[in-house]
Protein backbone atom coordinates (compact mmCIF):
# COMPACT_ATOMS: atom_id res chain seq x y z
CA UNK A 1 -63.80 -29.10 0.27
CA UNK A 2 -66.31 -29.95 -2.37
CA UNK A 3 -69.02 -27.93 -3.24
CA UNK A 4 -72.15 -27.18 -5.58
CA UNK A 5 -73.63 -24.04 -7.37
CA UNK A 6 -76.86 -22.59 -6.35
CA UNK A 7 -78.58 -19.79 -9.04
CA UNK A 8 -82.03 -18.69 -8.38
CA UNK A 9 -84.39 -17.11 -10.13
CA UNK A 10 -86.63 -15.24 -8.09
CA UNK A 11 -89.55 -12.99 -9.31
CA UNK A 12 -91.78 -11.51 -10.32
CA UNK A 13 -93.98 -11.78 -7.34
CA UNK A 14 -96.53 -9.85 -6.28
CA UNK A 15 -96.24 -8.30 -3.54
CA UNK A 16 -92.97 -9.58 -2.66
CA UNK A 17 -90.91 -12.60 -2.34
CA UNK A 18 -88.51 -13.72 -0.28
CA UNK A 19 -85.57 -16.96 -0.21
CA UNK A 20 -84.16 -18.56 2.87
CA UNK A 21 -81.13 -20.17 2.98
CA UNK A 22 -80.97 -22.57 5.99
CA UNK A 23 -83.33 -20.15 8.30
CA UNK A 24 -81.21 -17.09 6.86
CA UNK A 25 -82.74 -14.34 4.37
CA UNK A 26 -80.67 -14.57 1.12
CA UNK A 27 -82.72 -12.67 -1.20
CA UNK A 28 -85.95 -10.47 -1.70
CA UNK A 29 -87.57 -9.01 -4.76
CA UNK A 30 -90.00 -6.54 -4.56
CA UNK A 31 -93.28 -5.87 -6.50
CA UNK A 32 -92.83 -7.27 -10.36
CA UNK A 33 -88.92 -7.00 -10.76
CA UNK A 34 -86.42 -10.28 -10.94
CA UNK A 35 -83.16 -11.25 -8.88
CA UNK A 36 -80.87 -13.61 -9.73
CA UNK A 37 -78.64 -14.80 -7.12
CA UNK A 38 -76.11 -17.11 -6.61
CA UNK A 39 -73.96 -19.08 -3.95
CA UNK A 40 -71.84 -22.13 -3.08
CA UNK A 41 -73.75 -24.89 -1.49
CA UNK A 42 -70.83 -26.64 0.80
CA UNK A 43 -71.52 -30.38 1.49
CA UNK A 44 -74.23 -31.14 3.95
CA UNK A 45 -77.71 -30.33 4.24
CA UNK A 46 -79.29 -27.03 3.05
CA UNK A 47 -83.13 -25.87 3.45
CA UNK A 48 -84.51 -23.36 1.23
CA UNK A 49 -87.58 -21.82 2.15
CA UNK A 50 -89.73 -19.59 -1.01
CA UNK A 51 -92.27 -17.09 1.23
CA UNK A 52 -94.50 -14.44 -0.69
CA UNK A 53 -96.71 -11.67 0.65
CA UNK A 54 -99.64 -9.63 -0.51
CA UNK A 55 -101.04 -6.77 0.51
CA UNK A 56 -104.78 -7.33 -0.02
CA UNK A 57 -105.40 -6.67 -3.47
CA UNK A 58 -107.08 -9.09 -5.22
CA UNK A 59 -104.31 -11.42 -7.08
CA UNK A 60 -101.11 -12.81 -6.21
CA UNK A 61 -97.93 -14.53 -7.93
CA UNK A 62 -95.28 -16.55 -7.27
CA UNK A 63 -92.43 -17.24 -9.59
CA UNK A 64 -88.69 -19.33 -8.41
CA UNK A 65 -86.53 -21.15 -10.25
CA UNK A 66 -83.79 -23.51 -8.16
CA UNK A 67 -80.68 -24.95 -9.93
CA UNK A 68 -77.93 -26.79 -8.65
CA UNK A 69 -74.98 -27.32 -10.62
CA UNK A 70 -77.02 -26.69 -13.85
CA UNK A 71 -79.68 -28.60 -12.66
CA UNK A 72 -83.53 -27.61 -12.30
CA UNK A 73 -84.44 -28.87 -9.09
CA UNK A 74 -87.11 -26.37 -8.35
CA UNK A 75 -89.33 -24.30 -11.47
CA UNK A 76 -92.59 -22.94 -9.72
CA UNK A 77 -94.75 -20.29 -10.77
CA UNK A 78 -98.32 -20.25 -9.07
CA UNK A 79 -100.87 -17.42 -9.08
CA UNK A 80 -103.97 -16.73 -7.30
CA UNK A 81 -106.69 -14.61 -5.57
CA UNK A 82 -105.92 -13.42 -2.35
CA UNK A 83 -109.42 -10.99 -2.27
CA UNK A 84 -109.25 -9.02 0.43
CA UNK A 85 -106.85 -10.98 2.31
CA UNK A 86 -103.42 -9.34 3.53
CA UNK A 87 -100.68 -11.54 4.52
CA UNK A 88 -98.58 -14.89 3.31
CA UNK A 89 -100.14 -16.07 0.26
CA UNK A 90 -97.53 -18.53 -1.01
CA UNK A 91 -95.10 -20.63 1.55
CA UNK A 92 -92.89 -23.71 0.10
CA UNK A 93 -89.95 -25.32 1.56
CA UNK A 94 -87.55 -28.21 0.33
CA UNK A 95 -84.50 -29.96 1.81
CA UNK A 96 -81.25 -30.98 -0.49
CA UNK A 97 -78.38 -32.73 0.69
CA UNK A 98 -74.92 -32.21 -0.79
CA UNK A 99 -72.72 -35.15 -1.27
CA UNK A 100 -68.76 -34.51 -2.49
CA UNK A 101 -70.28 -31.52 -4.55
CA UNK A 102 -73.15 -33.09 -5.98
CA UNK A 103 -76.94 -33.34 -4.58
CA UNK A 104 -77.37 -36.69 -3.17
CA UNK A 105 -81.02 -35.86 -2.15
CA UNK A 106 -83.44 -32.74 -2.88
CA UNK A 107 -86.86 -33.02 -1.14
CA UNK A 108 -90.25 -30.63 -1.25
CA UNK A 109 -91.26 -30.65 2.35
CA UNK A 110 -95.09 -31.16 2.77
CA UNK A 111 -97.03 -28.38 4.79
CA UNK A 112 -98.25 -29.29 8.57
């Protein structure tokens, strides 16, 4: 069966970041470090969701790089000011279809 190669970049974040594959947790970094983490993609549609927390202190950041079959599909790194505020600071998700091993379709999905 064909398939595709995932690697992802993840980190550094601040507090900590975390990757869904398809509703499943594939990877976590904590405070400031880097992960880098791979996996076959089989044909058929795939959701990755990019989540990171802070714990209230001021400043946040975000960093993910997706790539597909040596591809860059996804490079963000975002920062910002979270004050006082505890919680979610940074929530993205796209969609990617895999066709005979290649991505037919990769899509950011827009916030409700």
């Amino acid at each position: 069966m064909p398939s595709a190669h995932l690697l992802a970049d993840i980190g550094p974040c601040d507090d900590n970041g975390y990757l869904l594959i398809n509703g499943l947790s594939a990877v976590s970094v904590p405070l400031n470090e880097t992960r880098r983490f791979q996996r076959t993609l089989q044909d058929g549609s795939h959701n990755f969701v990019f989540r990171v927390t802070n714990d209230g202190r001021f400043a946040w950041k975000a960093r993910l790089r997706l790539i597909i079959n040596r591809v860059t599909y996804v490079d963000e790194e975002q920062a910002g000011d979270s004050f006082l505020f505890a919680g979610e600071v940074y929530n993205r998700e796209w969609q990617c279809q895999i066709v005979n091993g290649e991505v037919s379709e990769f899509l950011a999905v827009q916030p409700a």
